[in-house]
Protein backbone atom coordinates (compact mmCIF):
# COMPACT_ATOMS: atom_id res chain seq x y z
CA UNK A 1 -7.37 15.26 15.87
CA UNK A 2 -8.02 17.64 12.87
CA UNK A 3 -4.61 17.98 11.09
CA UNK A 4 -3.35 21.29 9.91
CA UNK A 5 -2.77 22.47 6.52
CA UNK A 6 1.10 22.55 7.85
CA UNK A 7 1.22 18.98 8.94
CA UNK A 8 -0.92 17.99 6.34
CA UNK A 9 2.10 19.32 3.40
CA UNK A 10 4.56 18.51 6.21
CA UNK A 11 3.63 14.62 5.63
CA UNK A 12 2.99 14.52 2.28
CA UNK A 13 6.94 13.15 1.48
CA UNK A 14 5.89 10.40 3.94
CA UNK A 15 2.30 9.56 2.03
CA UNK A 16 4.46 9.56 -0.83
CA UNK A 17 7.11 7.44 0.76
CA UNK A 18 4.47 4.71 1.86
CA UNK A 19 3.25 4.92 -2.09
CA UNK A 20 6.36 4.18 -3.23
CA UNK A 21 7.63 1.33 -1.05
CA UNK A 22 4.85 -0.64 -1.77
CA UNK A 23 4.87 -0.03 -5.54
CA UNK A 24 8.33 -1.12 -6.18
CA UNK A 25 8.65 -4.17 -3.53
CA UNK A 26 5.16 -5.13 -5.63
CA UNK A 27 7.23 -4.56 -9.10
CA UNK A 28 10.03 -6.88 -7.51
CA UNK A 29 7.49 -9.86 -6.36
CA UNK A 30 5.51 -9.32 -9.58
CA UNK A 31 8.47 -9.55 -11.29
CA UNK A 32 9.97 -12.64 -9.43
CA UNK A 33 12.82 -11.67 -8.52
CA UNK A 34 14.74 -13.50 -6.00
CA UNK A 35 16.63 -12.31 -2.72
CA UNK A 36 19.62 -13.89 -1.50
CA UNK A 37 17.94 -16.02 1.00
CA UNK A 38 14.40 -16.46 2.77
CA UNK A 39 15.53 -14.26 5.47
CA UNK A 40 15.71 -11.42 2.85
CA UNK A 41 12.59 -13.34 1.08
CA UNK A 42 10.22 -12.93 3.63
CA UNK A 43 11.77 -10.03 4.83
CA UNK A 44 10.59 -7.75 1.34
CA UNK A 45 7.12 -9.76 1.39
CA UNK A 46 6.53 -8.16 4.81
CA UNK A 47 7.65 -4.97 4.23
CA UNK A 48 5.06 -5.06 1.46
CA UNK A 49 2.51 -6.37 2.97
CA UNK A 50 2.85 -3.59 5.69
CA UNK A 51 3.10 -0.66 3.19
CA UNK A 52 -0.34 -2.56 1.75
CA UNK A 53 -1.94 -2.83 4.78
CA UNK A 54 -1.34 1.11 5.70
CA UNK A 55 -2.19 2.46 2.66
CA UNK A 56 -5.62 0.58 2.91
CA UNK A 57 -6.11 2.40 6.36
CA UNK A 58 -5.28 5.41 4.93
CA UNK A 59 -7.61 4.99 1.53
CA UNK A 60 -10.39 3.47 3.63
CA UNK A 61 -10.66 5.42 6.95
CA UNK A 62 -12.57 8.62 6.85
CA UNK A 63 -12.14 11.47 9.68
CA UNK A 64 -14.77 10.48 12.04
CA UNK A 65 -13.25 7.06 12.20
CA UNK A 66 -9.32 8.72 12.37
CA UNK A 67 -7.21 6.65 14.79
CA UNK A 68 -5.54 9.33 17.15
CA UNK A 69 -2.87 10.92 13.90
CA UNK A 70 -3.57 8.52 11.49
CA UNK A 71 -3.16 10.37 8.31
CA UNK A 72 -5.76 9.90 5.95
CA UNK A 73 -6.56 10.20 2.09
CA UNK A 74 -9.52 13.05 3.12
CA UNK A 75 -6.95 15.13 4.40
CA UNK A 76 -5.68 15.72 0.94
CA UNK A 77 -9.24 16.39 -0.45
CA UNK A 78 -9.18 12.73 -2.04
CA UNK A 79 -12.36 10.26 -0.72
CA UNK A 80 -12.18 8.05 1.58
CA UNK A 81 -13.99 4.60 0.24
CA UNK A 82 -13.90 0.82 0.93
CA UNK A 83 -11.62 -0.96 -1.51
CA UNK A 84 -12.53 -4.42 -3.17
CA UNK A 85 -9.70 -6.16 -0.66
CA UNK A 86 -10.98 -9.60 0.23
CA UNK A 87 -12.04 -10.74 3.97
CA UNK A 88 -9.51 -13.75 3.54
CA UNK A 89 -7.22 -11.02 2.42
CA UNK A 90 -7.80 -8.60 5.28
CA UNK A 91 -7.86 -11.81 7.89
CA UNK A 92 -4.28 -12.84 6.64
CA UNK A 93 -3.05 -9.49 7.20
CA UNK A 94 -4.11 -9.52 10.82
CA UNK A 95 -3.83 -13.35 11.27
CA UNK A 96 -0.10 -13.24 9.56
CA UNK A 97 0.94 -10.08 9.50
CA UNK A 98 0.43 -8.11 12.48
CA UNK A 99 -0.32 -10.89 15.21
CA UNK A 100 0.81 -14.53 16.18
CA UNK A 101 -2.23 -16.70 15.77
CA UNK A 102 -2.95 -20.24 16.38
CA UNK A 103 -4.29 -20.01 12.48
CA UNK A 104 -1.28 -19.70 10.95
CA UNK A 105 -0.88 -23.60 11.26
CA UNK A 106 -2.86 -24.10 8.32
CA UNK A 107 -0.28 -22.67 6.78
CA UNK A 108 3.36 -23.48 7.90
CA UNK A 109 3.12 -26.86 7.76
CA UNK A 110 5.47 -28.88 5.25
CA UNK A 111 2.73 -29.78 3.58
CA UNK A 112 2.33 -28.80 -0.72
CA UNK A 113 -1.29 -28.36 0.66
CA UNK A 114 -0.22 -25.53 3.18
CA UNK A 115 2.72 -24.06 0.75
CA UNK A 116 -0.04 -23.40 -1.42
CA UNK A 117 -2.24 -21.70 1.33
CA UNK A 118 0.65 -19.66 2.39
CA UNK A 119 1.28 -17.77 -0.96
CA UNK A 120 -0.33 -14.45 -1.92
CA UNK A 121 -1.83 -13.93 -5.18
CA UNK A 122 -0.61 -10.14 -6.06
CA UNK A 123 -3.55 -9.42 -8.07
CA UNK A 124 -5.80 -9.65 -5.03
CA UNK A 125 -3.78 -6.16 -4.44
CA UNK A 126 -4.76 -4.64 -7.93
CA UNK A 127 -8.12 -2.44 -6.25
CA UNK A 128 -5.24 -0.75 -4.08
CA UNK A 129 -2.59 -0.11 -6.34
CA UNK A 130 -5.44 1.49 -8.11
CA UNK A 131 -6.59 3.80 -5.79
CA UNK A 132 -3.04 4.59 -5.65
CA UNK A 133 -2.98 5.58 -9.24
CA UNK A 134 -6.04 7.79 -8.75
CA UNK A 135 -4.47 9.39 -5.29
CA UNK A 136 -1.03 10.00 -7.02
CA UNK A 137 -2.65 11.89 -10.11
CA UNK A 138 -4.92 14.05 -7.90
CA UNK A 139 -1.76 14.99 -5.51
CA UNK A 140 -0.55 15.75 -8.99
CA UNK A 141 -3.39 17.24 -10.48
CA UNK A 142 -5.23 19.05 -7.58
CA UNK A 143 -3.09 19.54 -3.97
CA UNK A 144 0.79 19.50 -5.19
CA UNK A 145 -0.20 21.65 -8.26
CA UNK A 146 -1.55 24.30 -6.32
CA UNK A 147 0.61 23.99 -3.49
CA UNK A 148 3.83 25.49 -5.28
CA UNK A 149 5.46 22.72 -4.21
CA UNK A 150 7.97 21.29 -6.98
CA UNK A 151 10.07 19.41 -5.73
CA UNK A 152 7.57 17.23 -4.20
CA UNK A 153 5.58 17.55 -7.15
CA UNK A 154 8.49 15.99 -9.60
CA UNK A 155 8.87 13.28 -6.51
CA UNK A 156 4.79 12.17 -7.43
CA UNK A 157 5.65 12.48 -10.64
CA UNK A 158 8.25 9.34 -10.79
CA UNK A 159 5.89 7.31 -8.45
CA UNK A 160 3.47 7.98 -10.82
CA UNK A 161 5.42 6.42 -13.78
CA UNK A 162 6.48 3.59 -11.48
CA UNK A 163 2.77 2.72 -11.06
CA UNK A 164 1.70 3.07 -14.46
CA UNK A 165 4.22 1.02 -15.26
CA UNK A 166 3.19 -1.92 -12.70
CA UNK A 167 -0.79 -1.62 -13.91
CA UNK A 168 0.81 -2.22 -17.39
CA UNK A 169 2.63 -5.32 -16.18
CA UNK A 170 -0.83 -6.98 -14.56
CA UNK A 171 -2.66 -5.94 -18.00
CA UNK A 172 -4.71 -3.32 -16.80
């Protein structure tokens, strides 16, 4: 499928959307802030983990490779490229995440050797929130700009501050 130039503005509140989700649930876990209970605990790790996982597909995946309507960086003029995720990172997402594997043992037992296993380290994360900053400022910069679009441009805008200000809390 070769999107329009409709669909492709048409979906840029959603891009956006996915941006933003996973910028402030990482803000909250950086952050350590605590939900009311490990329903809602694992409940805002997921969701993160599932706005991470997308917005490697759509950073990494270039148009020959597009999945059906996949929406894709390249269809806002902005590279696709691999990102510096690890394999144990990209395993867990489809070992954890996304399917119900036998490997998951390893780590749910009671066990301080699998509580250790289980837990992410966020700045594994810090090549995509990245190439986040870079794709918000050129939807700034280059496509929004152009576009005439304001309101959506002001809406980039605050995600933008949002992840400058989460780089600035992981010392980059």
């Amino acid at each position: 499928m070769k999107p329009t130039a409709t669909q492709i503005r048409d979906i840029a509140p959603a891009v956006r959307y996915e941006i933003k989700l996973f910028i402030e649930l990482y803000t909250r876990l950086v952050q350590g802030e605590t939900p009311v209970d490990w329903v809602a605990s694992n409940a805002r790790l997921e969701a993160w983990l599932l706005h991470a996982r997308n917005l490697i597909t759509f950073f990494e995946t270039a148009p020959k490779q597009r999945y059906k309507d996949d929406v894709l960086s390249e269809d806002y003029g902005f590279s696709a490229r691999p990102l510096l995720i690890t394999k144990r990172i990209r395993d867990r997402f489809n070992k954890d995440l996304a399917h119900l594997t036998f490997s998951r043992i390893a780590r749910t037992r009671n066990t301080s050797e699998s509580r250790k296993a289980k837990l992410w380290n966020f700045k594994d994360f810090s090549p995509l929130l990245e190439r986040c900053d870079a794709f918000v400022q050129h939807m700034r910069s280059e496509y929004l700009s152009s576009s005439g679009d304001a309101p959506e441009l002001s809406e980039y805008t605050m995600v933008h501050s949002g992840v400058l200000a989460l780089l600035a809390k992981l010392g980059h």
